[in-house]
N, C-alpha and C. Protein backbone atom coordinates (compact mmCIF):
# COMPACT_ATOMS: atom_id res chain seq x y z
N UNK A 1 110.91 101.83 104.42
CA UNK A 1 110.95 102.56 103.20
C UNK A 1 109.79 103.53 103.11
N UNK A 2 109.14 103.14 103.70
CA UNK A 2 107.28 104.56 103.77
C UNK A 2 107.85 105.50 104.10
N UNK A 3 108.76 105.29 105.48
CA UNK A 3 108.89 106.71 106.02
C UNK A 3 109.82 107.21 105.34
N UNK A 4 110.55 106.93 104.23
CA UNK A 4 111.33 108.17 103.50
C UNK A 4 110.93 108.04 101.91
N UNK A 5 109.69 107.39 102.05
CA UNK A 5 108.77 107.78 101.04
C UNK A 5 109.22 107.41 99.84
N UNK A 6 109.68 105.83 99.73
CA UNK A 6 110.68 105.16 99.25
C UNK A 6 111.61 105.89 98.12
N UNK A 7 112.19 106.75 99.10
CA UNK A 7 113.46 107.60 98.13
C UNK A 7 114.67 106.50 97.80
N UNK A 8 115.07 107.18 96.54
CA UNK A 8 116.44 106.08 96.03
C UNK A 8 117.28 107.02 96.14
N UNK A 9 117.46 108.03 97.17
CA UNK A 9 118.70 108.85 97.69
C UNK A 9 119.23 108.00 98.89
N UNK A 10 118.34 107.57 99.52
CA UNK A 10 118.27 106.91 100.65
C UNK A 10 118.33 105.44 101.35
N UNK A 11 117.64 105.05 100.24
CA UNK A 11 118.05 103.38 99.65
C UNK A 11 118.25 103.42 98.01
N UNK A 12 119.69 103.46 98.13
CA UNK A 12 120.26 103.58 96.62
C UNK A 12 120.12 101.94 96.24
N UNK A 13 119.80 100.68 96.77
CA UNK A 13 119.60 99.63 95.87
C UNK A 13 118.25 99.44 95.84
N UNK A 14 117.18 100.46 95.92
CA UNK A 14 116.09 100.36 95.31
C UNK A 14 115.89 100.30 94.00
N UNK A 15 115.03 99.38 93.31
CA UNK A 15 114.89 100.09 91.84
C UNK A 15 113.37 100.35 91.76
N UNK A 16 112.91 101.75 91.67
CA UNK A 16 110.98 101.86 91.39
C UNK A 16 110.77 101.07 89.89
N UNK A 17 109.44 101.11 90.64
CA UNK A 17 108.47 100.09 90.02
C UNK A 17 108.02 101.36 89.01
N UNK A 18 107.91 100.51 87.79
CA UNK A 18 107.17 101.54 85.98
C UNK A 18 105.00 101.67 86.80
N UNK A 19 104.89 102.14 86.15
CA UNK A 19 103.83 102.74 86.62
C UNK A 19 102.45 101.95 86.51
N UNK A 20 102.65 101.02 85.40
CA UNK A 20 101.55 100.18 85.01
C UNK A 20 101.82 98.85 86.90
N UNK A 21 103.04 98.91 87.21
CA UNK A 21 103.33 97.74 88.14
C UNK A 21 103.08 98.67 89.59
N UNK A 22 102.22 99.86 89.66
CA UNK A 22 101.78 100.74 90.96
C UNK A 22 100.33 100.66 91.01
N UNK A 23 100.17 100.98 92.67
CA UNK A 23 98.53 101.13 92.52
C UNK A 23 98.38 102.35 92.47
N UNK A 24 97.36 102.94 91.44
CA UNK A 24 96.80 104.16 91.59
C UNK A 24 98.29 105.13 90.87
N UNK A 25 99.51 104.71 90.44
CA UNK A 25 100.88 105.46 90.10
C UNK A 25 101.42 105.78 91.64
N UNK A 26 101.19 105.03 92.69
CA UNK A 26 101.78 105.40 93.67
C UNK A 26 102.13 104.44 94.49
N UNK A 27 103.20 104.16 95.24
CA UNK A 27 103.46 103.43 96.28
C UNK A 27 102.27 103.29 97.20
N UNK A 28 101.97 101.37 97.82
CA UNK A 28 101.29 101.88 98.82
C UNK A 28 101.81 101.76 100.11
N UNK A 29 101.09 102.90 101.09
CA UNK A 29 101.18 103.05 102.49
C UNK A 29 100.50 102.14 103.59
N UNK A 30 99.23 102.42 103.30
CA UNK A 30 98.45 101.56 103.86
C UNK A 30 98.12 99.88 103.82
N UNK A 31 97.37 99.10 104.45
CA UNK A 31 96.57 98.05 104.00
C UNK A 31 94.85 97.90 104.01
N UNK A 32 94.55 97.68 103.05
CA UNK A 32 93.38 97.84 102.98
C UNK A 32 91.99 97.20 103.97
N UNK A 33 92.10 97.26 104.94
CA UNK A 33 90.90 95.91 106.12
C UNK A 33 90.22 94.80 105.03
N UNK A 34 90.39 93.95 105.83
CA UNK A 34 89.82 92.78 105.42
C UNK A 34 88.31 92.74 105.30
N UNK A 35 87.34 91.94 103.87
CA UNK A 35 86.20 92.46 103.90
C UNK A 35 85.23 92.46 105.09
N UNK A 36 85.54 91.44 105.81
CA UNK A 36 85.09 90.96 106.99
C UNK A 36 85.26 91.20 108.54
N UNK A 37 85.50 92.62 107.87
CA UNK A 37 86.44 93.36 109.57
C UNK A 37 85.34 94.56 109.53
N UNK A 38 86.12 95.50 108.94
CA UNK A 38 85.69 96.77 109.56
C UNK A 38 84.72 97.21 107.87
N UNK A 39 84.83 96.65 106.98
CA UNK A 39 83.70 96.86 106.10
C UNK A 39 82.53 96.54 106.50
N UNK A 40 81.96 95.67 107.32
CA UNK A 40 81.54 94.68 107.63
C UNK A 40 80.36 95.80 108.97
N UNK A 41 81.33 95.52 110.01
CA UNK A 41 80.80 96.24 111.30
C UNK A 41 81.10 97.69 111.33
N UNK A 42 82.13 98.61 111.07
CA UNK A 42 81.97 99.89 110.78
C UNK A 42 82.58 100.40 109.86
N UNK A 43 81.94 100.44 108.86
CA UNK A 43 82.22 101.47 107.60
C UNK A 43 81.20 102.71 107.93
N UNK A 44 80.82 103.13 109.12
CA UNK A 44 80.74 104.41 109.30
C UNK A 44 82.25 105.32 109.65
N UNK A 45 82.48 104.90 110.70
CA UNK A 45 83.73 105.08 110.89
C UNK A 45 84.87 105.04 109.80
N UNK A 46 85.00 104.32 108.64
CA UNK A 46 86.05 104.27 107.81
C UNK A 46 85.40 105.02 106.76
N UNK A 47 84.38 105.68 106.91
CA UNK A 47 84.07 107.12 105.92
C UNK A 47 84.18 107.99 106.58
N UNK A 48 84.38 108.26 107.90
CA UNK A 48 85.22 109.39 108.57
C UNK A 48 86.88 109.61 107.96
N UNK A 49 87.45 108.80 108.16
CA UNK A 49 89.00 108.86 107.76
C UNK A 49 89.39 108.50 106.13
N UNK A 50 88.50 108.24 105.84
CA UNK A 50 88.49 107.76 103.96
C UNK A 50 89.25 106.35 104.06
N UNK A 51 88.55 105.59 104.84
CA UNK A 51 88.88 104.16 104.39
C UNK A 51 88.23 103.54 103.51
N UNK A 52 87.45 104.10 102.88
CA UNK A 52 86.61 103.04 101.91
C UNK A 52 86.43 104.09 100.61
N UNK A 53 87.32 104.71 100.60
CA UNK A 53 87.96 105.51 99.30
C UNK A 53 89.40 104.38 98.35
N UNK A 54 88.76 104.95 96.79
CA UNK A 54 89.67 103.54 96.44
C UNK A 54 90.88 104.18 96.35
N UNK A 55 91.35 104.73 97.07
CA UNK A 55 92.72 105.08 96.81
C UNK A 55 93.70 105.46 98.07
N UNK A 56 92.54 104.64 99.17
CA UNK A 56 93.24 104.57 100.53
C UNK A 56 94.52 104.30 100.85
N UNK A 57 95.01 102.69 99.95
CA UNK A 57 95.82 102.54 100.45
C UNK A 57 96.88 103.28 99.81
N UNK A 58 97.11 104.31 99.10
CA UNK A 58 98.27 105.32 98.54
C UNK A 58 98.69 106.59 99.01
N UNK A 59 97.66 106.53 100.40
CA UNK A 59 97.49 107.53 101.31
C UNK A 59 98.69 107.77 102.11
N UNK A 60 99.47 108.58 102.58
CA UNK A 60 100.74 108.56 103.32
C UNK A 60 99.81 108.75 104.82
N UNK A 61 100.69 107.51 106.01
CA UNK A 61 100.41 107.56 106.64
C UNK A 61 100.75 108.63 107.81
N UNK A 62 100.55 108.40 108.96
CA UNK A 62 101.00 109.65 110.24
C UNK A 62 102.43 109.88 110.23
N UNK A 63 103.15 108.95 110.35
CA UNK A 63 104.27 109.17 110.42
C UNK A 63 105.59 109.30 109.61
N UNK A 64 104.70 109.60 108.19
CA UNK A 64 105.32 110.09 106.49
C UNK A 64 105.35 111.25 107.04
N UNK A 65 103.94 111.82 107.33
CA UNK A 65 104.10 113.42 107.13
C UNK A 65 104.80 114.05 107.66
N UNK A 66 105.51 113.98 108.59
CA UNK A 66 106.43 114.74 109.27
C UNK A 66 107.92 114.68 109.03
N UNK A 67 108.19 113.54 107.90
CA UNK A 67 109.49 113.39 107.43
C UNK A 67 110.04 114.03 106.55
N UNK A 68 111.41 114.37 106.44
CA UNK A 68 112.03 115.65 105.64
C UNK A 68 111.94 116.26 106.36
């Protein structure tokens, strides 16, 4: 469902979620690392790509963008 960006053209027995039941008003894409992973040993690296932005995981991933 990410990769068509959970359209209800596409999966017509979807029903979206009201907005208070979203993170951020958006589907998420991502998962957030565990605190004990990469927060941990490199959160340099995950402030290169905005992993430790709070709104990571609503981020469309690589293979959203090229759909449509």
């Amino acid at each position: 469902m990410r990769k068509y960006r959970y359209d209800t053209e596409i999966f017509r027995q979807f029903i979206p979620l009201a907005g208070s039941q979203l993170v951020h008003n958006d589907y998420c894409y991502r998962v957030r690392p565990r605190y004990n992973s990469e927060y941990m040993w490199n959160a340099e690296e995950l402030l290169k790509w905005g992993g430790l932005e709070a709104d990571y995981v609503v981020k469309p991933v690589w293979f959203v963008l090229d759909t449509y």
